[in-house]
Protein backbone atom coordinates (compact mmCIF):
# COMPACT_ATOMS: atom_id res chain seq x y z
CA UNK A 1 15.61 -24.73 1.62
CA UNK A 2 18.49 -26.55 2.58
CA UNK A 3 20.60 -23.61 0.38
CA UNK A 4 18.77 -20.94 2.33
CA UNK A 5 20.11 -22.52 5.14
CA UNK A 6 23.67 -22.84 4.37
CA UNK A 7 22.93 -18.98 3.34
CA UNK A 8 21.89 -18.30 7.09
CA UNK A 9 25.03 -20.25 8.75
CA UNK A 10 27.25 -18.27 6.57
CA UNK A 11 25.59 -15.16 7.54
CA UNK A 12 26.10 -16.10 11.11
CA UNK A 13 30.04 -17.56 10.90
CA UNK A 14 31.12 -14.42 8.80
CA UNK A 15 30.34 -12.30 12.05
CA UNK A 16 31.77 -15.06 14.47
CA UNK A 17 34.38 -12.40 16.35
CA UNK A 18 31.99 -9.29 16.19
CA UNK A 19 29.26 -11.25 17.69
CA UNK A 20 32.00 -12.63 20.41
CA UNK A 21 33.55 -8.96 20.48
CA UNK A 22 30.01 -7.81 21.47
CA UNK A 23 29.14 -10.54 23.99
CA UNK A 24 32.33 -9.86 25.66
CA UNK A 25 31.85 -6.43 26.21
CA UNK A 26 28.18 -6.31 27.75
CA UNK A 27 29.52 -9.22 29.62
CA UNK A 28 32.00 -6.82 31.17
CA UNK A 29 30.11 -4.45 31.90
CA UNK A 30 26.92 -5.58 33.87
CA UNK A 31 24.14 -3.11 33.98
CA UNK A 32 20.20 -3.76 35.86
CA UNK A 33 17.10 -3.83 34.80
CA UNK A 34 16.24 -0.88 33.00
CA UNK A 35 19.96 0.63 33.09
CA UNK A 36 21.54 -1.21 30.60
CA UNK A 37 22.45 1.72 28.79
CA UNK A 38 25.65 0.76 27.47
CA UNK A 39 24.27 -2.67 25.78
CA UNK A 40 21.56 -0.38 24.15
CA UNK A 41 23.89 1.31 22.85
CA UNK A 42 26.49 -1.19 21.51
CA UNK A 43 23.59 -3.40 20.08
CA UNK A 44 21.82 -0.75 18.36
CA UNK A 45 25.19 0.53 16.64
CA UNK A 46 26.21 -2.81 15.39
CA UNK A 47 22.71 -3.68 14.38
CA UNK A 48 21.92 -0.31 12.43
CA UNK A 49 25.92 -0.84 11.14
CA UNK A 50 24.57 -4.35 9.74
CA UNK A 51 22.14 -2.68 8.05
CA UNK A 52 19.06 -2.98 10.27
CA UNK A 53 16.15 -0.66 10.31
CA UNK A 54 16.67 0.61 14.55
CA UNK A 55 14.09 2.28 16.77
CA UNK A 56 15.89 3.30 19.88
CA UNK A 57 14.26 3.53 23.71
CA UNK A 58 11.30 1.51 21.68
CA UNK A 59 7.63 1.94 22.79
CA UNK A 60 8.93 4.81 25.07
CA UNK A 61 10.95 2.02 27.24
CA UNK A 62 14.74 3.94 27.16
CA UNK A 63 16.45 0.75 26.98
CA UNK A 64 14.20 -1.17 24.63
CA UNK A 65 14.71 -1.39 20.53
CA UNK A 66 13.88 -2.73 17.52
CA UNK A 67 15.61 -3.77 14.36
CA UNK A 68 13.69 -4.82 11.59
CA UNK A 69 15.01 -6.18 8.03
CA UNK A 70 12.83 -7.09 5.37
CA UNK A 71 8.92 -6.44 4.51
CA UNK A 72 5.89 -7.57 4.91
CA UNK A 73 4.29 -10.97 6.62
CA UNK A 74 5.37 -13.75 8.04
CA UNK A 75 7.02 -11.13 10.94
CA UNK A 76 9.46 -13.76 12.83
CA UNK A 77 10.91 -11.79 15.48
CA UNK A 78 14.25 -13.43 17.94
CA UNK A 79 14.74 -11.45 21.38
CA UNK A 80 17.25 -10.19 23.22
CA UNK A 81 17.80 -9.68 26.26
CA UNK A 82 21.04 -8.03 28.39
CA UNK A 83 20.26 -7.07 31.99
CA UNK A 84 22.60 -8.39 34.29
CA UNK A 85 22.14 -9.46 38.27
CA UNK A 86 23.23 -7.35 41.40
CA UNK A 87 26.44 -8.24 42.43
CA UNK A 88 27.25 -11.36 40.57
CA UNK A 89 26.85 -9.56 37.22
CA UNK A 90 26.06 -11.72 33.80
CA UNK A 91 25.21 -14.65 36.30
CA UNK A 92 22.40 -15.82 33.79
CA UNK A 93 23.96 -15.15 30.73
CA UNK A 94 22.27 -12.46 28.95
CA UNK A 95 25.16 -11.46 27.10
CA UNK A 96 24.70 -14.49 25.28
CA UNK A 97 20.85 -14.83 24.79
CA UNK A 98 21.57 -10.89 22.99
CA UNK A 99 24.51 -12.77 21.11
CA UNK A 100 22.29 -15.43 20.18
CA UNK A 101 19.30 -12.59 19.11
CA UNK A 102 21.78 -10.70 17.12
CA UNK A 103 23.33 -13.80 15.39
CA UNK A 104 19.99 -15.12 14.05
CA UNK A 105 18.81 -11.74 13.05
CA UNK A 106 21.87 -11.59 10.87
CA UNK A 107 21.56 -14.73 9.22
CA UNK A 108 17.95 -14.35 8.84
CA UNK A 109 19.14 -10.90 6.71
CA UNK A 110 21.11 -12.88 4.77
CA UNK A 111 18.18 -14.96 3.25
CA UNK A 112 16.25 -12.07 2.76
CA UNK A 113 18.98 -10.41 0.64
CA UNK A 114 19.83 -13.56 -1.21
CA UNK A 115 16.38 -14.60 -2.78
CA UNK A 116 13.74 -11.42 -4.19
CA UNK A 117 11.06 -13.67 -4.34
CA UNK A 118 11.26 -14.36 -0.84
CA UNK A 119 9.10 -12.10 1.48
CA UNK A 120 8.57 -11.62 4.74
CA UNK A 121 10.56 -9.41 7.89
CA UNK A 122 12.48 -10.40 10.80
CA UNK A 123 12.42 -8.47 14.30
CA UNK A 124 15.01 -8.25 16.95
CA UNK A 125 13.60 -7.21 20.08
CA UNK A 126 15.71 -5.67 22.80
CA UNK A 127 14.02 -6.57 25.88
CA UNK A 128 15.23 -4.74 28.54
CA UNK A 129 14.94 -6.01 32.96
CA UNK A 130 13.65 -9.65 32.61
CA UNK A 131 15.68 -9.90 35.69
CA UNK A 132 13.94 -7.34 37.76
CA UNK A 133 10.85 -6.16 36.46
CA UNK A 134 9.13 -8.25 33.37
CA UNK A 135 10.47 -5.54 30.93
CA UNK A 136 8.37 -8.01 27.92
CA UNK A 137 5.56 -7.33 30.05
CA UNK A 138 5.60 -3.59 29.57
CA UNK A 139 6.59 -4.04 25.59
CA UNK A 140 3.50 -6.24 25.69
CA UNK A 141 1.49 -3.47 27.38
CA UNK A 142 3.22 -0.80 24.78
CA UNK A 143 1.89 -3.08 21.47
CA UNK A 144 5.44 -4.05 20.90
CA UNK A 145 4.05 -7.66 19.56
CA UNK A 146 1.00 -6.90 17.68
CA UNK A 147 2.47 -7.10 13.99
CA UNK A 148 4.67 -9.97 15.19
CA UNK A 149 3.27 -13.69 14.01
CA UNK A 150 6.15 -15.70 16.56
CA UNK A 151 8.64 -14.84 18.58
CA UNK A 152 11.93 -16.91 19.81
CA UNK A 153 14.71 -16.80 22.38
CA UNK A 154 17.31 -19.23 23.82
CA UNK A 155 18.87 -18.98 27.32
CA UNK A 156 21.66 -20.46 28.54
CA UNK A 157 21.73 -23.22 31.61
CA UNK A 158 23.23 -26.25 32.65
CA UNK A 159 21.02 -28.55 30.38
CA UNK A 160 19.78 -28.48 26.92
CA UNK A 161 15.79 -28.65 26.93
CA UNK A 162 13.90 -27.67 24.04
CA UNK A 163 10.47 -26.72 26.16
CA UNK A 164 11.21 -26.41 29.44
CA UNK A 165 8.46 -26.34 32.29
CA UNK A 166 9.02 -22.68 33.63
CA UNK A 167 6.68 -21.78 36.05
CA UNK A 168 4.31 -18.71 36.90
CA UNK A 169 5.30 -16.51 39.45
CA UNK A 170 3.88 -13.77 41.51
CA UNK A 171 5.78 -11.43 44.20
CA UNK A 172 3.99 -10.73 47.44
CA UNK A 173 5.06 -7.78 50.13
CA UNK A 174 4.32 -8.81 53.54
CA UNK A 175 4.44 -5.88 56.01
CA UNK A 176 3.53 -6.81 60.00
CA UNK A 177 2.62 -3.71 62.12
CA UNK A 178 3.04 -4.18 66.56
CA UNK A 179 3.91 -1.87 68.85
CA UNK A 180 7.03 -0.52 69.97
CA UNK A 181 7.81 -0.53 73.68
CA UNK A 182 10.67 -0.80 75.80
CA UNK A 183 12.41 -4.59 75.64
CA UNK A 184 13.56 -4.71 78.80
CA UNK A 185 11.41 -2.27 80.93
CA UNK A 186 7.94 -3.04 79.52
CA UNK A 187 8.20 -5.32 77.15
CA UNK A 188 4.56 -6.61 78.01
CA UNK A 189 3.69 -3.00 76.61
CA UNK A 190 4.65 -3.82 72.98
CA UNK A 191 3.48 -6.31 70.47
CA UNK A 192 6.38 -7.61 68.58
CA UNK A 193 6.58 -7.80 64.83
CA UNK A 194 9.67 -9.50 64.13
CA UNK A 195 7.72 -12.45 66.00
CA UNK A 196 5.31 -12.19 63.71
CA UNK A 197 8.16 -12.66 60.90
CA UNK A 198 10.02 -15.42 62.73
CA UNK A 199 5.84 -17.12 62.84
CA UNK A 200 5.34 -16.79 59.07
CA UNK A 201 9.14 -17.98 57.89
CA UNK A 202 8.50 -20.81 60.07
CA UNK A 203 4.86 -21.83 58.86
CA UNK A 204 6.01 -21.35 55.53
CA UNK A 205 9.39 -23.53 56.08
CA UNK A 206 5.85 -26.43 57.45
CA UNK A 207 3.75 -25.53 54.46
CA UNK A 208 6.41 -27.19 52.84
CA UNK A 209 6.15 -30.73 53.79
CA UNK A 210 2.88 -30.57 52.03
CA UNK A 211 3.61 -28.88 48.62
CA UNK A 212 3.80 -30.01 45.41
CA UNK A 213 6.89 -31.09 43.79
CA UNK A 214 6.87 -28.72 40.92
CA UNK A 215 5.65 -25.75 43.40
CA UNK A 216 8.24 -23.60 44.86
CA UNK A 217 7.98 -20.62 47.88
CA UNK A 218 11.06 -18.53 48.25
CA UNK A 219 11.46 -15.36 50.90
CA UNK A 220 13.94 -13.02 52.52
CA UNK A 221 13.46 -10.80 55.75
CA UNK A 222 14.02 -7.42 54.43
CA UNK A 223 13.54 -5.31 57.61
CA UNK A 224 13.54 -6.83 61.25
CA UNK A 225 13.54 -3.62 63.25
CA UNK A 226 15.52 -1.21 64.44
CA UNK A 227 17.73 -1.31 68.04
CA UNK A 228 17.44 -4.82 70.18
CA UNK A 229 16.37 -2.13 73.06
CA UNK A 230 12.89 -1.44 71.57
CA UNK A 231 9.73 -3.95 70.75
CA UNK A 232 9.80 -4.16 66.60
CA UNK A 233 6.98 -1.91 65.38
CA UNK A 234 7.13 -2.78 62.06
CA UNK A 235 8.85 -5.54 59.93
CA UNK A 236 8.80 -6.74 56.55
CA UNK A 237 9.38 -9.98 54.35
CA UNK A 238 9.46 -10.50 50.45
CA UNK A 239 8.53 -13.34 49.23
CA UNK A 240 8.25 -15.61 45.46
CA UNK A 241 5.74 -18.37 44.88
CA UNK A 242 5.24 -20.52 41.54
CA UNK A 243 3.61 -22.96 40.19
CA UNK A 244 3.51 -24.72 36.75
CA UNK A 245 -0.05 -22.84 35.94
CA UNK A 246 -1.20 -19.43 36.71
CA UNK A 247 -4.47 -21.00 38.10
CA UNK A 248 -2.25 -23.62 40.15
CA UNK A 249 -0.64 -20.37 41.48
CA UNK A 250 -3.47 -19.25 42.53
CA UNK A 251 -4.20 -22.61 44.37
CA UNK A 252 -0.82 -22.52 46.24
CA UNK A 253 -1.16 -18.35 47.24
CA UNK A 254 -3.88 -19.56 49.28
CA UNK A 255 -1.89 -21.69 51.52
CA UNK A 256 1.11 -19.39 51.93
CA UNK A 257 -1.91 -16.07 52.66
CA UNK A 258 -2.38 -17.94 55.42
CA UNK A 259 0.69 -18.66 56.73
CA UNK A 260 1.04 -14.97 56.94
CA UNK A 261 -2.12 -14.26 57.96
CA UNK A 262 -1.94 -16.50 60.98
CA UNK A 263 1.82 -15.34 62.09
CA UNK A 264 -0.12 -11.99 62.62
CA UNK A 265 -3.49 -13.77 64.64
CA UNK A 266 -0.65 -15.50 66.90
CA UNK A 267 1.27 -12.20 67.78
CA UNK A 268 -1.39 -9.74 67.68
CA UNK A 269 0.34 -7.75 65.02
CA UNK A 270 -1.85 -6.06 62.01
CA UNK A 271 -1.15 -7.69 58.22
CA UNK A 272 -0.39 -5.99 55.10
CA UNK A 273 0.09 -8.42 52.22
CA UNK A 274 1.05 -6.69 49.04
CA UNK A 275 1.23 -8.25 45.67
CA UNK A 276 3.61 -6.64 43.32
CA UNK A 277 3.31 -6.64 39.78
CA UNK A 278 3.86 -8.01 37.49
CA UNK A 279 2.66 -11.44 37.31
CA UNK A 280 4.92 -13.52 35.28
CA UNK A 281 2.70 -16.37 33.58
CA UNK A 282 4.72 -19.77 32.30
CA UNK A 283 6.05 -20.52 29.39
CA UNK A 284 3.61 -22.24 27.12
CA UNK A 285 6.06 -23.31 24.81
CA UNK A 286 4.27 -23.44 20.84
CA UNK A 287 4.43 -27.44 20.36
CA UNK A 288 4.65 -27.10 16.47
CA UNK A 289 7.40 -24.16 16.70
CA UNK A 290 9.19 -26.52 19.40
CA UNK A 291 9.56 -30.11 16.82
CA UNK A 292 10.66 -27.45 14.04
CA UNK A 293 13.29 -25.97 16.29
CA UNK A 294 14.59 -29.65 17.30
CA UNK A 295 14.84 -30.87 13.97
CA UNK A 296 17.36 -27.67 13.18
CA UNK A 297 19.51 -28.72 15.95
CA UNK A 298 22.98 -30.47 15.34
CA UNK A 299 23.52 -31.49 18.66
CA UNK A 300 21.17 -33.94 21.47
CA UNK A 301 18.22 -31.69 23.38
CA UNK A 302 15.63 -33.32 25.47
CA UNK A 303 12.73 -32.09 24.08
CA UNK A 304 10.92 -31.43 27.71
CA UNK A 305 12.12 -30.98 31.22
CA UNK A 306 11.26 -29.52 34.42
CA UNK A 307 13.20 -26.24 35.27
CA UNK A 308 11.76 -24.25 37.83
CA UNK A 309 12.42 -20.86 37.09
CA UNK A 310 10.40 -18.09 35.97
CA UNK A 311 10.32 -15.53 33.02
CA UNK A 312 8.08 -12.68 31.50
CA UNK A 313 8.57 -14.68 28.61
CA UNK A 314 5.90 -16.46 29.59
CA UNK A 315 3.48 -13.39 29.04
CA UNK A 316 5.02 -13.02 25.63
CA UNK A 317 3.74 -17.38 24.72
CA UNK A 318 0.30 -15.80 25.74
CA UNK A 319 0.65 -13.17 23.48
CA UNK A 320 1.74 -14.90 20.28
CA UNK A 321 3.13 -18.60 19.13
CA UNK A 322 6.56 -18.83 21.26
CA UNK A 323 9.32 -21.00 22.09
CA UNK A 324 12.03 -20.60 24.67
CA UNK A 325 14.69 -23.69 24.37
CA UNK A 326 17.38 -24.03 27.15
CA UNK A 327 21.41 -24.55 25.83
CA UNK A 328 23.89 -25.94 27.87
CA UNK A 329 27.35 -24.24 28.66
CA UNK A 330 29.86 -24.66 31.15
CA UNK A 331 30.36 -28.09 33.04
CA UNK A 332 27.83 -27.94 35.28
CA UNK A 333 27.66 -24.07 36.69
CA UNK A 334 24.23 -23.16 37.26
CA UNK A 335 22.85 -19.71 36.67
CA UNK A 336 22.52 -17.05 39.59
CA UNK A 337 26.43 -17.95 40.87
CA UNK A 338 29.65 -16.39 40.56
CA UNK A 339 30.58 -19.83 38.62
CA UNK A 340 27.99 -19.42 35.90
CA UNK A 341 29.34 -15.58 35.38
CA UNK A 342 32.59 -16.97 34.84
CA UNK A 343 31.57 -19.30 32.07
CA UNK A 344 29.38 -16.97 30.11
CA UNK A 345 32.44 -15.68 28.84
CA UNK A 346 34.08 -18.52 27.29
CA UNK A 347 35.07 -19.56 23.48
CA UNK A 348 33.07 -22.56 24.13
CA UNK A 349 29.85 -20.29 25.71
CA UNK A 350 30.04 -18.49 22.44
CA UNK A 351 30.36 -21.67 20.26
CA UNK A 352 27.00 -22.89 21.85
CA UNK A 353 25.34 -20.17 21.28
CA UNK A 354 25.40 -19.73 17.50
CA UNK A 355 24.72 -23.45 17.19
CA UNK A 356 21.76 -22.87 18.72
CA UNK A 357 21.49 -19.08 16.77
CA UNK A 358 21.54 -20.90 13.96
CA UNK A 359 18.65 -23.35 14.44
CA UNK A 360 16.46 -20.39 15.43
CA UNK A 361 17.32 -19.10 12.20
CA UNK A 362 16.53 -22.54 10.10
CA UNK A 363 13.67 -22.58 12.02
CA UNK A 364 12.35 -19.25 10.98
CA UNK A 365 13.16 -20.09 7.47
CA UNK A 366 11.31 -23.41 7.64
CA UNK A 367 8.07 -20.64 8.48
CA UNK A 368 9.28 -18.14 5.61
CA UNK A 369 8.98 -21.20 2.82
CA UNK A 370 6.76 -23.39 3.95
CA UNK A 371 2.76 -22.86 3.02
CA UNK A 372 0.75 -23.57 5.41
CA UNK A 373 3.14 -23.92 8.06
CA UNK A 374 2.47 -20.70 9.97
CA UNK A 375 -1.09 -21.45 9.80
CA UNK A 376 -0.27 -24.62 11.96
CA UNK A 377 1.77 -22.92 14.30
CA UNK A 378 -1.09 -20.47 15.43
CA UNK A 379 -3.47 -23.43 15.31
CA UNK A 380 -1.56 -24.53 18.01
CA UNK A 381 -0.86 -21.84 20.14
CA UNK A 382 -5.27 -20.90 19.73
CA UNK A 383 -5.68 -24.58 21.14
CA UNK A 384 -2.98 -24.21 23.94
CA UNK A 385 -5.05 -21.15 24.82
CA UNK A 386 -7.96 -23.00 25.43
């Protein structure tokens, strides 16, 4: 095994500048959810130029793919993602979870070729608006993961974490409805909205002395009416809430429904509260697949830590075994800033990222040659169903 992989690092080294070459460029040119037609297109070409089997716009998404290599089962498939933020561009590094994708894909080809009596296929899944709009959870939806026995991704942050707590998260619309009326001349006429937004920020902003650590509520006032002359009519807010369980979501939505619905009792307004899909569930990270990843790694990971962010990769763990392991970069930069962008194009970015390439690879390997093992693996992720 150990030979197979040496074959894998190789694999991955050999490319070292292509892989940087195509980091680089996605990096510099940032592209949303769903848009990121250029990245499509530049990791399609060099996979299918590597010698990949590639399905383009995959499952009818136009900025999805596959690349397959090999035949038959175990199917070990390593994602990619590429979408970038608005603004800030590659502020969370997807350039470098598709470098990292790419890079194991490749040295996972290079076992394949080197051994015949070695079976099995590896998948790398281009996974398009994680940022935006759960693009896994659409894939999901599409049957993009029913041949697939486990899949794999690394992200970069500030820390390295081998199964991070990453919580679920749900979206919720909140629209309050008054009654417009002149502001200065009859303002007892009108029943004012933005009131009813300044009510609910505020009772949420309380509701907070009272949560749980590991919960978090997030919101932004996206319309507070129109002219300071008239009454607001109509006013709305957008809001995040998570929690480390989907059914511990649910516990917390109650308490911020009614710090909404109250904000419109107090101002007499009307309520609409809107949840927008999708639901993002956490990251239920396969314990077996986790110890096998963090034995590959030549450098210190904690093995668990809280990190309160969200991903539709937690609707892939649900689907089949999963892991989703954290890599440090930078000196500190954390993701969403203009900072983190900066260092997500670095020689050093790029020389964390096949280290931890590579130990997705071994780790796939250790599945590929090991009887029994993926048998353990689903064990596992059955019981964490449960």
């Amino acid at each position: 095994m150990s030979d197979l992989k040496s074959t894998a690092s190789t694999g991955i080294e050999s490319c070292k500048s292509e892989l940087s070459a195509l980091s680089d460029e996605i990096w510099r040119n940032p592209e949303l959810g769903f848009n990121e037609h250029k990245a499509h297109e530049l990791l399609t070409n060099f996979l299918e130029k590597k010698g990949f089997t590639v399905e383009r716009s995959y499952t009818g998404i136009e900025t999805a793919f596959r690349a397959t290599f090999g035949s038959g089962r175990p199917n070990v498939c390593v994602i990619c993602e590429y979408d970038a933020l608005p603004e800030i561009g590659h502020a969370c590094g997807h350039n470098l979870i598709a470098e990292a994708g790419v890079a194991a894909g490749l040295g996972l080809k290079a076992v394949l070729e080197s051994s015949d009596a070695l079976k099995g296929m590896v998948t790398v899944l281009g996974t398009p608006a994680e940022e935006t709009d759960g693009g896994k959870i659409n894939l999901i939806r599409n049957g993009a993961f029913e041949n697939i026995d486990l899949s794999m991704m690394v992200h970069p942050c500030p820390t390295n974490i081998v199964s991070p707590q990453m919580l679920a998260l749900e979206a919720l619309n909140i629209t309050y409805t008054g009654k417009a009326s002149h502001a200065a001349a009859y303002p007892w006429e009108g029943v004012n909205a933005l009131d009813a937004v300044a009510l609910a920020y505020n009772a949420v902003s309380c509701l907070r002395q009272q949560m749980k650590p590991s919960w978090r509520v997030h919101g932004v006032i996206v319309s507070g009416g129109e002219d300071p002359a008239i009454v607001p009519e109509k006013t709305t807010l957008k809001y995040y809430i998570r929690a480390p369980t989907t059914q511990e979501l649910n516990e917390f939505k109650v308490k911020v429904l009614n710090c909404f619905t109250g904000a419109a009792t107090a101002t007499g307004c009307s309520v609409s509260i809107e949840s927008v899909p999708p639901l993002f569930n956490e990251v239920a990270s396969n314990g077996v697949l986790a110890k096998l990843f963090a034995s590959n790694l030549k450098i210190e990971f904690k093995m668990e830590g809280e990190l309160t962010i969200s991903t539709d990769m937690g609707n892939v763990s649900y689907i089949v075994p999963s892991i989703h392991p954290m890599f440090a970069i930078g000196s500190g930069e954390v993701n969403h800033t203009r900072e983190f962008t900066a260092v997500t194009n670095t020689p050093e970015a790029h020389t964390a990222t096949l280290t931890v390439a590579k130990a997705m690879a071994h780790t796939c390997i250790d599945v590929l040659t090991t009887d029994g093992l993926l048998e353990k693996i689903k064990e596992d992720f059955e019981v964490q169903l449960l």
